[in-house]
C-alpha atoms as a PDB file:
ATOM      1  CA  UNK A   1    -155.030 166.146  40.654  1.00  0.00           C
ATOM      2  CA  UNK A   2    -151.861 168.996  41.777  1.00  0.00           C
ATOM      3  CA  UNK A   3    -155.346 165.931  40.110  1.00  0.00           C
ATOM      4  CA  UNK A   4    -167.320 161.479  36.129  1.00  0.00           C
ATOM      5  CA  UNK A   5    -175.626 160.335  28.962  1.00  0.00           C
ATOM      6  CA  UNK A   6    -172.075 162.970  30.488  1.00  0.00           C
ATOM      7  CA  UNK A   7    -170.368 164.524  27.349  1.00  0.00           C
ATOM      8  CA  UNK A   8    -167.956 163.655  25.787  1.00  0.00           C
ATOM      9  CA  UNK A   9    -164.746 166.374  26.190  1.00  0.00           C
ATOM     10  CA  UNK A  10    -163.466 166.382  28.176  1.00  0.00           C
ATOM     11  CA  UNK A  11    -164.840 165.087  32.328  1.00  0.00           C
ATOM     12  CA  UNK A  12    -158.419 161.573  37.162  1.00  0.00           C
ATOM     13  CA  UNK A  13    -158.413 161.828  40.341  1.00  0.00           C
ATOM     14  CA  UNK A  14    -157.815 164.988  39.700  1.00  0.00           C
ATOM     15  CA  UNK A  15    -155.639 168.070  40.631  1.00  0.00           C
ATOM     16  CA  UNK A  16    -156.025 169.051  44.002  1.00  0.00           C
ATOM     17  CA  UNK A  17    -153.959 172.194  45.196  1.00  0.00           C
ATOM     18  CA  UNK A  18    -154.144 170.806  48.627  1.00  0.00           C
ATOM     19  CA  UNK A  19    -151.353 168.955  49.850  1.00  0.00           C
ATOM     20  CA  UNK A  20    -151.980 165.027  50.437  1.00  0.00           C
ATOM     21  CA  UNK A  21    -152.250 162.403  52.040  1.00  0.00           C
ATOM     22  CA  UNK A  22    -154.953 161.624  50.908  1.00  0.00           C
ATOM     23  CA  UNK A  23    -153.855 163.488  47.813  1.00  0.00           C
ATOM     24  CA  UNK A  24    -157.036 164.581  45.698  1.00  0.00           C
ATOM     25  CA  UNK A  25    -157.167 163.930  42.076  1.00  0.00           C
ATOM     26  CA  UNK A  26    -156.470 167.097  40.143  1.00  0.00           C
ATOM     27  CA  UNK A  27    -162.309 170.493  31.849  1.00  0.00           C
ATOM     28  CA  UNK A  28    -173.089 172.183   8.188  1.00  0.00           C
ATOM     29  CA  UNK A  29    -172.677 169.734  11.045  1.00  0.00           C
ATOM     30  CA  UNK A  30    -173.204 165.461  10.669  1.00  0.00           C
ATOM     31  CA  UNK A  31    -174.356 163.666  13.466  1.00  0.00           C
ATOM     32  CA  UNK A  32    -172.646 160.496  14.197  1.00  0.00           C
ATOM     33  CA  UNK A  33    -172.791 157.537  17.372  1.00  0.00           C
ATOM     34  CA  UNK A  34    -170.686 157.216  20.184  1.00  0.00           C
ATOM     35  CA  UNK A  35    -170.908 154.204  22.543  1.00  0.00           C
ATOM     36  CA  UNK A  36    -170.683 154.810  26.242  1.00  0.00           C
ATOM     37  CA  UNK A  37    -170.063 152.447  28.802  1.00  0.00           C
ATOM     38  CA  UNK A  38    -168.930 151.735  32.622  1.00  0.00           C
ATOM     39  CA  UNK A  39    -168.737 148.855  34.731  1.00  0.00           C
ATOM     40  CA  UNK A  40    -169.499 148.947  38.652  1.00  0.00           C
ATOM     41  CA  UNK A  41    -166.881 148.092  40.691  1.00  0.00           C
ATOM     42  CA  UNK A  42    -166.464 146.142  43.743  1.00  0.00           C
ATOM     43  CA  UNK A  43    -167.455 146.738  47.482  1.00  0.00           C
ATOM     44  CA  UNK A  44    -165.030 146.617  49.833  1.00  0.00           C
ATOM     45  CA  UNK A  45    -166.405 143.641  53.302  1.00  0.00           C
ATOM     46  CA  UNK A  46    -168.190 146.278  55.824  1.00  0.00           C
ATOM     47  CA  UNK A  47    -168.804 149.547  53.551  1.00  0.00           C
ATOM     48  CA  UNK A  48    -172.023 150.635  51.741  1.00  0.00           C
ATOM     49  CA  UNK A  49    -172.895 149.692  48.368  1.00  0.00           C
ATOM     50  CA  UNK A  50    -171.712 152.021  45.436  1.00  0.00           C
ATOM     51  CA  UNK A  51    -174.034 153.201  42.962  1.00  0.00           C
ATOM     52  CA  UNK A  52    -173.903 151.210  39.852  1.00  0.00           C
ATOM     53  CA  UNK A  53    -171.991 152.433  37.136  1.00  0.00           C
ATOM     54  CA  UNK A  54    -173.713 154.202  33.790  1.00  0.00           C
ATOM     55  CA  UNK A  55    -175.487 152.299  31.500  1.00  0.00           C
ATOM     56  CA  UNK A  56    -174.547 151.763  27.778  1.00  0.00           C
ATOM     57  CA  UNK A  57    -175.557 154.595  25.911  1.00  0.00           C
ATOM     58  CA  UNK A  58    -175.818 155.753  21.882  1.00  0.00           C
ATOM     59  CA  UNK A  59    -176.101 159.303  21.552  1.00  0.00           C
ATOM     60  CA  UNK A  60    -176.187 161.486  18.765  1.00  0.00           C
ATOM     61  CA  UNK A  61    -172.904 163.499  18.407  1.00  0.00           C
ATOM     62  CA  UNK A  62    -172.290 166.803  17.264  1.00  0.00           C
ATOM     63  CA  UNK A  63    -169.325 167.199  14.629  1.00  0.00           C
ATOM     64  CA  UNK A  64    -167.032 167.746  11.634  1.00  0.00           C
ATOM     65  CA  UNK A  65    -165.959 165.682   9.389  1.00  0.00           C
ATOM     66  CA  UNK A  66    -163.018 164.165  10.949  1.00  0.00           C
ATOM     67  CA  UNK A  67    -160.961 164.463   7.863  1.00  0.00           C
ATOM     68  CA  UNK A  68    -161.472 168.404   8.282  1.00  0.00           C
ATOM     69  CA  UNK A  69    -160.269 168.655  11.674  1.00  0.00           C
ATOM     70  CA  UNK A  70    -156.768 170.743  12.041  1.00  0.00           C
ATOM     71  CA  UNK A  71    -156.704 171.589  15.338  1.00  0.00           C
ATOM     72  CA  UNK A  72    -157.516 170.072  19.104  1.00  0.00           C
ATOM     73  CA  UNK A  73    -157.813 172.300  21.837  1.00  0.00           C
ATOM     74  CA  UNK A  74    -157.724 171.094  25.413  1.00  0.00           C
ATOM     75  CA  UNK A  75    -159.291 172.028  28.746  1.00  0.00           C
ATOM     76  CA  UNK A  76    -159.431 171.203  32.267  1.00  0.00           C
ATOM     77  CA  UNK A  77    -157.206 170.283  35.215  1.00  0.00           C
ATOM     78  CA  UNK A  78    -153.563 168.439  35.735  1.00  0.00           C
ATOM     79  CA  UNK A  79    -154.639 165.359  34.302  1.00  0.00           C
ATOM     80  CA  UNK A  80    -154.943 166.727  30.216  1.00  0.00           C
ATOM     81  CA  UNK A  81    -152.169 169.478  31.377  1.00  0.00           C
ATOM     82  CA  UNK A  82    -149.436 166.539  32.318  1.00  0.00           C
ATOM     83  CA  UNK A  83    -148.810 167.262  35.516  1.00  0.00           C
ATOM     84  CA  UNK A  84    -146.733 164.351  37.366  1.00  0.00           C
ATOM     85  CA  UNK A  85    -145.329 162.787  33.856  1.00  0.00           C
ATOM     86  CA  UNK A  86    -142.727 164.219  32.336  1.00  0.00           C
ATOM     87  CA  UNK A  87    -144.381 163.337  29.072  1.00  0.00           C
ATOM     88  CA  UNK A  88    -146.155 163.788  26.238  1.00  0.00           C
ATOM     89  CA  UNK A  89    -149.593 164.690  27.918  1.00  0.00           C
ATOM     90  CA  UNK A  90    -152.464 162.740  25.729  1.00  0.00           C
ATOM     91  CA  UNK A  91    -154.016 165.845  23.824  1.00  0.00           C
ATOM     92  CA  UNK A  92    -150.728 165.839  22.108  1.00  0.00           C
ATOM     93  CA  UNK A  93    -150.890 162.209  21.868  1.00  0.00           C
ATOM     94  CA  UNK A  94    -154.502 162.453  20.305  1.00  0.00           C
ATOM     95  CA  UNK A  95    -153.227 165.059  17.516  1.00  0.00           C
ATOM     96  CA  UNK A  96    -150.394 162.748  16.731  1.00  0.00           C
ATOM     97  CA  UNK A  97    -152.916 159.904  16.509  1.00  0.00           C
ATOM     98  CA  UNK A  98    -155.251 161.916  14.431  1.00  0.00           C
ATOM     99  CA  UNK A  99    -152.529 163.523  12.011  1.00  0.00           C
ATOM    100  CA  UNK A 100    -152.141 159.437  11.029  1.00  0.00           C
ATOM    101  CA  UNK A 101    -155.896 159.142  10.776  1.00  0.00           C
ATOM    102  CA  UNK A 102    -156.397 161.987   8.471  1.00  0.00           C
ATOM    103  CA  UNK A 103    -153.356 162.252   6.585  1.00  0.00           C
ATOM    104  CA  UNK A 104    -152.500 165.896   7.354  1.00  0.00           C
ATOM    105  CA  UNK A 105    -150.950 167.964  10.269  1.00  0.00           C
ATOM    106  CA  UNK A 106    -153.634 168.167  13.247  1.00  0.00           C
ATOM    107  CA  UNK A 107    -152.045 170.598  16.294  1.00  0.00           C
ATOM    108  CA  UNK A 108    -152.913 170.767  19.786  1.00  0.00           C
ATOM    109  CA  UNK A 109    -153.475 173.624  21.972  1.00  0.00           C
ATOM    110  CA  UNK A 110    -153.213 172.881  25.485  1.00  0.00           C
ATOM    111  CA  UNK A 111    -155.466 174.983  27.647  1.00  0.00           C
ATOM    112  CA  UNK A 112    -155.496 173.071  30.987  1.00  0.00           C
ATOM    113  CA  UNK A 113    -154.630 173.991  33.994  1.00  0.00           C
ATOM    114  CA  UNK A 114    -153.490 172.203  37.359  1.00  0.00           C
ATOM    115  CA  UNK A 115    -156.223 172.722  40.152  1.00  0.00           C
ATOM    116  CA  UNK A 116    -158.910 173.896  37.690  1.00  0.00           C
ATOM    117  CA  UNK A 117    -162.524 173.076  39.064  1.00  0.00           C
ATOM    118  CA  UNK A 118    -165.280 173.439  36.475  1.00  0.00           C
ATOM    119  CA  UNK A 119    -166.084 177.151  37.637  1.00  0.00           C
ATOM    120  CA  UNK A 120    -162.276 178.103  36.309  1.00  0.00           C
ATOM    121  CA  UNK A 121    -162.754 176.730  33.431  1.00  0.00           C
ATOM    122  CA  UNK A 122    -166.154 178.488  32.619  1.00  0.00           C
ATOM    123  CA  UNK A 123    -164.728 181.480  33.764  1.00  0.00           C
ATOM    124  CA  UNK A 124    -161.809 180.774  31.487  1.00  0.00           C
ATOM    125  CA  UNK A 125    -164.101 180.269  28.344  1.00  0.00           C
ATOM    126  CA  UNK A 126    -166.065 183.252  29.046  1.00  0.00           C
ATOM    127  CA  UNK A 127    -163.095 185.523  29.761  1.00  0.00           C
ATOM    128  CA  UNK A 128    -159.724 184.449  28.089  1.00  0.00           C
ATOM    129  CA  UNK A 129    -159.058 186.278  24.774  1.00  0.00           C
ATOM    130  CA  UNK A 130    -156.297 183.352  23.930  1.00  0.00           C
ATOM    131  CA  UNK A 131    -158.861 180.792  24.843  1.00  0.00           C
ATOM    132  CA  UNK A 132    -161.607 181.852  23.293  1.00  0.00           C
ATOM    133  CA  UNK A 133    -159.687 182.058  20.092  1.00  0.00           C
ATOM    134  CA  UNK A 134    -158.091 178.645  20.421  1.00  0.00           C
ATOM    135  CA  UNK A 135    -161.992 177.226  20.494  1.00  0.00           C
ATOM    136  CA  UNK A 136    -163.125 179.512  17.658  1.00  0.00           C
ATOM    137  CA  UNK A 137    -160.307 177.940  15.853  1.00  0.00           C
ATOM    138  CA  UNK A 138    -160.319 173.996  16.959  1.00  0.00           C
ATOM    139  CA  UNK A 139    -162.280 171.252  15.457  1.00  0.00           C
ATOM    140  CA  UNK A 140    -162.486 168.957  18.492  1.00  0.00           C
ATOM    141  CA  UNK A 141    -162.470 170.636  21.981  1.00  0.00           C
ATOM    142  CA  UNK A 142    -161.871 168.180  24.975  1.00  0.00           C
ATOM    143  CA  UNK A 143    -162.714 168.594  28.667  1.00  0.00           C
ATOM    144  CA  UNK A 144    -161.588 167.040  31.439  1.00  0.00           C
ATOM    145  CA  UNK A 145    -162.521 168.768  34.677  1.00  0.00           C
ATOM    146  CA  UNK A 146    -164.981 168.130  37.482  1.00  0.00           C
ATOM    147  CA  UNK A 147    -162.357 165.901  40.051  1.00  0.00           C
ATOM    148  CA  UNK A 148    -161.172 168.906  42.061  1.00  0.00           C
ATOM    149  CA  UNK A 149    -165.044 170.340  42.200  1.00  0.00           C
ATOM    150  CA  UNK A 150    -165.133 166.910  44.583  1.00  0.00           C
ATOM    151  CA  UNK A 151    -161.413 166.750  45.624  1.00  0.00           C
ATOM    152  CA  UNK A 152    -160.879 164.390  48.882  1.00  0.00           C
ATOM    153  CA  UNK A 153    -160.495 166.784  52.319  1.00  0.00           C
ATOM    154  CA  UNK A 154    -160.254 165.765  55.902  1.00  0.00           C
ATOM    155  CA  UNK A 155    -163.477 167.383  56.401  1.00  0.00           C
ATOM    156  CA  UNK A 156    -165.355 165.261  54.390  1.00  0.00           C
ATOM    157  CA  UNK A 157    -163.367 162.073  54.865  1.00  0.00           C
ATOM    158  CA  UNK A 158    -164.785 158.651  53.318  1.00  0.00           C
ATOM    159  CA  UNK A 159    -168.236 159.970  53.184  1.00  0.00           C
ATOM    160  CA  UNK A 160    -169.097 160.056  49.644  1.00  0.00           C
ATOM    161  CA  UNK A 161    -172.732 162.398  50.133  1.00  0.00           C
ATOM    162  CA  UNK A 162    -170.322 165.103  51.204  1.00  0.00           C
ATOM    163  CA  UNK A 163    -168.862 164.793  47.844  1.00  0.00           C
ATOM    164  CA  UNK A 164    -171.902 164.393  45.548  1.00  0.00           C
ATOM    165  CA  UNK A 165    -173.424 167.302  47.063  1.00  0.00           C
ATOM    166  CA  UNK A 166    -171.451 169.475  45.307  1.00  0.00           C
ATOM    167  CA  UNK A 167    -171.927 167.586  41.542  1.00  0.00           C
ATOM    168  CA  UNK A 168    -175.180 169.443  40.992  1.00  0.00           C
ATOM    169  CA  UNK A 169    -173.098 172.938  40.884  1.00  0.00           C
ATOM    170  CA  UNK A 170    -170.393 170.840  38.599  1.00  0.00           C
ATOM    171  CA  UNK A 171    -173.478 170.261  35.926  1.00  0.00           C
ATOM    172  CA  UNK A 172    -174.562 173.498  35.761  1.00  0.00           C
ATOM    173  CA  UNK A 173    -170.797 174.509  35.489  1.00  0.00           C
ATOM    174  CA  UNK A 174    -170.434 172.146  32.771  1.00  0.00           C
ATOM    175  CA  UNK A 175    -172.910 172.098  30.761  1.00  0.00           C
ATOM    176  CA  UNK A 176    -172.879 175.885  30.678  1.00  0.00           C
ATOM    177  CA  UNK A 177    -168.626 175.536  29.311  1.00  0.00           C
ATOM    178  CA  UNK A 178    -170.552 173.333  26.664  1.00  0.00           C
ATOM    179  CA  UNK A 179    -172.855 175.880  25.965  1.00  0.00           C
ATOM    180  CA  UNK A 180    -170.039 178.416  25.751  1.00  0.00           C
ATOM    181  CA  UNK A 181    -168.223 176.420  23.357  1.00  0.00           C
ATOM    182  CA  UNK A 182    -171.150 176.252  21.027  1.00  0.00           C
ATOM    183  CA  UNK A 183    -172.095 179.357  21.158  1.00  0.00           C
ATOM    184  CA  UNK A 184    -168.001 180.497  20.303  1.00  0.00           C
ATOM    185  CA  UNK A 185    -168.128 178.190  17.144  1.00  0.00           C
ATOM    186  CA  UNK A 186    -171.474 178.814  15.890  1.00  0.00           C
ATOM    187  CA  UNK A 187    -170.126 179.498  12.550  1.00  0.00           C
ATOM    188  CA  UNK A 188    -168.952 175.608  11.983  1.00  0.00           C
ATOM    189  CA  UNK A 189    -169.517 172.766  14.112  1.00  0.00           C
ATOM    190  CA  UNK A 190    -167.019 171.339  16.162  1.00  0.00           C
ATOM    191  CA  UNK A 191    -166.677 168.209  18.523  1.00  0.00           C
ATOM    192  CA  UNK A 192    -166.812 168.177  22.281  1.00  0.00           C
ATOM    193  CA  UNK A 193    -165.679 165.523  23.784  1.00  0.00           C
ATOM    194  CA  UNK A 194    -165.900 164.961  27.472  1.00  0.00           C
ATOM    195  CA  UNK A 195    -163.528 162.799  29.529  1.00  0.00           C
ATOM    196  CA  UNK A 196    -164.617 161.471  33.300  1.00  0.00           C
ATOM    197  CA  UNK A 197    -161.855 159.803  35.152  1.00  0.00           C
ATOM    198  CA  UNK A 198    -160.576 156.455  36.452  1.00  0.00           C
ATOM    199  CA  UNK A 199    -160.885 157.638  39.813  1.00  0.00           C
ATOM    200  CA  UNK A 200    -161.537 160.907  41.059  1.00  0.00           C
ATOM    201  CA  UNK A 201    -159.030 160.131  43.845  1.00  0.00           C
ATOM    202  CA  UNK A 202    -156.037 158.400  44.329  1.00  0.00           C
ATOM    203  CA  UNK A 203    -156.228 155.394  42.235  1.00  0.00           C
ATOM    204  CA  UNK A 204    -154.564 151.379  42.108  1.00  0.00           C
ATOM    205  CA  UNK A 205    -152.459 150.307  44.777  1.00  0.00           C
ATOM    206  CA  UNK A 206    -152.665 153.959  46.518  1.00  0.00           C
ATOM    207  CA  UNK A 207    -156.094 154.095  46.979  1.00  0.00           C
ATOM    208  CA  UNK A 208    -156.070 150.763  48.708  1.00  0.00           C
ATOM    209  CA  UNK A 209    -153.299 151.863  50.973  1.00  0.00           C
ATOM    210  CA  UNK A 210    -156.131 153.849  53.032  1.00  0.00           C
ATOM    211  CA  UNK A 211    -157.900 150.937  53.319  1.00  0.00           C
ATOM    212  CA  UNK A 212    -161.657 149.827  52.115  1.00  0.00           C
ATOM    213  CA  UNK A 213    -163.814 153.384  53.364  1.00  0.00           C
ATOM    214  CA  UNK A 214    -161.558 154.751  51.000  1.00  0.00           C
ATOM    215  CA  UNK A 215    -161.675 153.190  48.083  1.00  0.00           C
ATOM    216  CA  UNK A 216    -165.624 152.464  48.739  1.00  0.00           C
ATOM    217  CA  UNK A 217    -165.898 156.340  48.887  1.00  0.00           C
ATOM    218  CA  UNK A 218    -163.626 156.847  46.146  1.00  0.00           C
ATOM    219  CA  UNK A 219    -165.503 154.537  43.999  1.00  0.00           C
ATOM    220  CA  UNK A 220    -168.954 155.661  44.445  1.00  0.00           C
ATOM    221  CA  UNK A 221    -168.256 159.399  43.744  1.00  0.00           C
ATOM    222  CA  UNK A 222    -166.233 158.459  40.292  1.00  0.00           C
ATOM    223  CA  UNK A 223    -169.428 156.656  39.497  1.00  0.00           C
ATOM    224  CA  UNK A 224    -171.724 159.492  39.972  1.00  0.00           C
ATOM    225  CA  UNK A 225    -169.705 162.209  38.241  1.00  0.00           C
ATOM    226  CA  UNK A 226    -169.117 159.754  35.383  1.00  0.00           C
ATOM    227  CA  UNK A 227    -172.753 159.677  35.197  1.00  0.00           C
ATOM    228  CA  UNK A 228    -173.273 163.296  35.747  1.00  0.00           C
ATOM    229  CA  UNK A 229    -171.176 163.505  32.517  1.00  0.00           C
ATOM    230  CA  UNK A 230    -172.281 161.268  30.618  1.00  0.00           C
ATOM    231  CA  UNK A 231    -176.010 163.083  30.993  1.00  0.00           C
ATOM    232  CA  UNK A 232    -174.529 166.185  29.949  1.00  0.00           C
ATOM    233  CA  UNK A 233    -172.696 164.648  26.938  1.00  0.00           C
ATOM    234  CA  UNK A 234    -176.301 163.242  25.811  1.00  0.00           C
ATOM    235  CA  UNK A 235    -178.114 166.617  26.254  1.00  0.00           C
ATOM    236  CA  UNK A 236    -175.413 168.711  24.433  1.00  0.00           C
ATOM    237  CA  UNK A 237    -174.174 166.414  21.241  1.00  0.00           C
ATOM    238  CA  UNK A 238    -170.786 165.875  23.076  1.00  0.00           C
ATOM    239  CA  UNK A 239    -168.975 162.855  23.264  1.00  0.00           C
ATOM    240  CA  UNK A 240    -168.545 160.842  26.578  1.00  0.00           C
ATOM    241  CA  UNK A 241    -165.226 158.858  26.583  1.00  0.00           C
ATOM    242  CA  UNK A 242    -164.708 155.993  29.556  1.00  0.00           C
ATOM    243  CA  UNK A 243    -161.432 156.564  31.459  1.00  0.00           C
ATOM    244  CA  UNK A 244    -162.754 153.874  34.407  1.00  0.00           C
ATOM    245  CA  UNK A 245    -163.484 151.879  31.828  1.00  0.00           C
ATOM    246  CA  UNK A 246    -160.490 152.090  29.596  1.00  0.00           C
ATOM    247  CA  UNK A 247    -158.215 152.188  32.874  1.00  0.00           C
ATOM    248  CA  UNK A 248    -160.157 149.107  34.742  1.00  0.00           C
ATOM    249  CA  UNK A 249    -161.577 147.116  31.991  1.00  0.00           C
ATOM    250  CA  UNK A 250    -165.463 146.117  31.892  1.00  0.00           C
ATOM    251  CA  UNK A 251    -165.143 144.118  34.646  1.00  0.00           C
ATOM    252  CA  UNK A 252    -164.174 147.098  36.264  1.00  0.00           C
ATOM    253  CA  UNK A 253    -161.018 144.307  38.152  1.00  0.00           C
ATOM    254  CA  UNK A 254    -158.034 145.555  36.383  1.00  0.00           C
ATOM    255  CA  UNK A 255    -155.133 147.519  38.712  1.00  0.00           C
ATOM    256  CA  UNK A 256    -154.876 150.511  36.917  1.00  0.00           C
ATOM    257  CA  UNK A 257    -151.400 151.148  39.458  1.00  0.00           C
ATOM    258  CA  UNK A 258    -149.172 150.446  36.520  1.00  0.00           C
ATOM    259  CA  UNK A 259    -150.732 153.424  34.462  1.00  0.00           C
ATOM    260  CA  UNK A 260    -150.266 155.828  37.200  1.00  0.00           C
ATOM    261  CA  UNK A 261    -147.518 158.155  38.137  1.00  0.00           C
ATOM    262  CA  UNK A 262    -145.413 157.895  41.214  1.00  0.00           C
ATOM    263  CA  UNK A 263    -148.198 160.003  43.372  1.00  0.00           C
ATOM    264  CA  UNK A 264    -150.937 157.584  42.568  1.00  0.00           C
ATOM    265  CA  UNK A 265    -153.412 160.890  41.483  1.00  0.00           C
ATOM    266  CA  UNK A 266    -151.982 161.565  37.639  1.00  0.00           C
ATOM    267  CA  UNK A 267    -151.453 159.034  35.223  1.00  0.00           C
ATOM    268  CA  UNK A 268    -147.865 157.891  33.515  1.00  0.00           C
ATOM    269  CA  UNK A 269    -147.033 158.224  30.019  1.00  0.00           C
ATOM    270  CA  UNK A 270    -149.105 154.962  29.393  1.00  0.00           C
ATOM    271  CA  UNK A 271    -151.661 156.234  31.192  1.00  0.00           C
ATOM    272  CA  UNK A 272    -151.451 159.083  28.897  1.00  0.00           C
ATOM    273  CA  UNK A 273    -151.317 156.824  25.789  1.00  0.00           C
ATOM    274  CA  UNK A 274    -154.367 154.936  26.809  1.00  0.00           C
ATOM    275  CA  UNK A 275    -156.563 158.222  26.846  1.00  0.00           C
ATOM    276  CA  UNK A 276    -155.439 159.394  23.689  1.00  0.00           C
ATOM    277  CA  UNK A 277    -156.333 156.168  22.401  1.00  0.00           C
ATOM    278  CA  UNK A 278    -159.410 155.712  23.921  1.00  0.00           C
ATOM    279  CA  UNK A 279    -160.672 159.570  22.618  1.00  0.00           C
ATOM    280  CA  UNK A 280    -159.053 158.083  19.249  1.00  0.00           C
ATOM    281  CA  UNK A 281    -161.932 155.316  19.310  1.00  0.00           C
ATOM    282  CA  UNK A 282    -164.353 157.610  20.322  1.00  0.00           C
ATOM    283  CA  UNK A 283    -163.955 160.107  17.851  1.00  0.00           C
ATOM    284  CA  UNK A 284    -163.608 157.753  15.010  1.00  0.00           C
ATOM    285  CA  UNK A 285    -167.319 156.284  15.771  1.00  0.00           C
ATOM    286  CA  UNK A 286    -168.571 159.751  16.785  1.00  0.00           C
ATOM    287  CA  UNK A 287    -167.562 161.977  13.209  1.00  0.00           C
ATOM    288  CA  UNK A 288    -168.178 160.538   9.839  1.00  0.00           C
ATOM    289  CA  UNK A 289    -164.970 160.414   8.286  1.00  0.00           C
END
């Protein structure tokens, strides 16, 4: 926003740096589990079918020790950043959270950036001294990004193939940040988790407000880029954490409006609190403890 097994780090409707309406949504080890689920959501009277959401999935993740994790370092877009909030943005949230969990200080670096596509973000990973020290020194590494690689644009409009045609360059993207972050803390293992969104648009109440195309549209290309995600998660050992499903509930019928901020794209300071507990959850079933 100005905002999709897929691993687990973080992949809102996102950060767009284009103006709105409609705004765009602004990235010696143990193996452990991590569930992974969506619900499909409803089609709008007189609009194609969306594609069903991902399956439940176990996957084998990648990891610490959770009790040895110190530090959290976060990447992506406007959503992990804050933008729109005025709050605590969750990867501070999720170090608070953890620091309980663990019994000792755990510190978050926040990397993110408002407007980042996945192609920033590699080149961020491949090129930024700071970054690339922040990863060598976290134990968990979350990415959110991929919602402004399909941001909504006039040209496109409520046709969602004009959208997903540009999720097989967000994989490679991806998967090769993953790979990036591996390769950075080969000398001890580390946890990426990857976050998809509730919507990769405008979300709630806002994304009804331009009608059922819309929010058809809207709905089908969340549901593929969660499930482009949640493929990479399962190929790389990353963790794939739910936002549609922690926003909209497993019937995927629950308003998320009330956990959004004013401009319907970022979420609130609950919104916030129910990602960081959500990547809590995760984590805790992911690492052995």
């Amino acid at each position: 926003m100005v905002l999709a097994v897929v691993p687990l780090l973080v992949l809102a409707s996102a950060c767009s740096a284009d103006p709105q309406p409609p705004p765009a949504p602004q990235a010696a080890a143990t193996p452990g589990t991590a569930s992974v689920s969506a619900s499909p959501g409803s089609t709008p009277t007189g609009v194609p079918a969306t594609p069903s959401a991902p399956p439940s999935i176990t996957s084998a993740v990648i990891g610490p020790r959770l009790s040895s994790v110190s530090v959290v370092v976060a990447l992506g877009d406007s959503v992990p950043r804050g933008s729109a909030c005025g709050c605590v943005p969750y990867p501070g949230l999720l170090a608070r959270r953890l620091s309980q969990e663990v019994g000792h200080r755990v510190t978050a670096v926040n990397d993110a950036h408002p407007g980042y596509t996945s192609a920033d973000v590699l080149t961020q990973v491949q090129t930024s001294a700071a970054v690339i020290a922040h990863i060598r020194s976290a134990g968990v590494v979350t990415l959110q990004i991929g919602a402004n690689d399909v941001a909504y644009s006039s040209d496109c409009g409520a046709v969602a193939a004009c959208y997903t045609s540009s999720l097989p360059q967000a994989q490679v993207n991806i998967t090769s940040i993953v790979r990036q972050i591996r390769s950075l803390t080969a000398a001890h293992p580390v946890a990426i988790v990857l976050l998809d969104y509730w919507n990769v648009w405008l979300g709630g109440r806002y994304a009804t407000a331009h009608g059922p195309a819309y929010v058809a549209a809207a709905t089908s290309v969340t549901f593929a880029e969660s499930a482009m995600i949640n493929d990479i998660a399962q190929i790389t050992g990353s963790a794939h954490v739910d936002l549609r499903l922690a926003f909209r509930g497993p019937d995927d019928a629950d308003d998320e409006t009330g956990l959004l901020a004013p401009d319907g794209d970022h979420p609130n300071a609950a919104g916030h609190a129910v990602i960081a507990a959500a990547t809590e959850r995760t984590l805790l079933k992911a690492l052995p403890a």
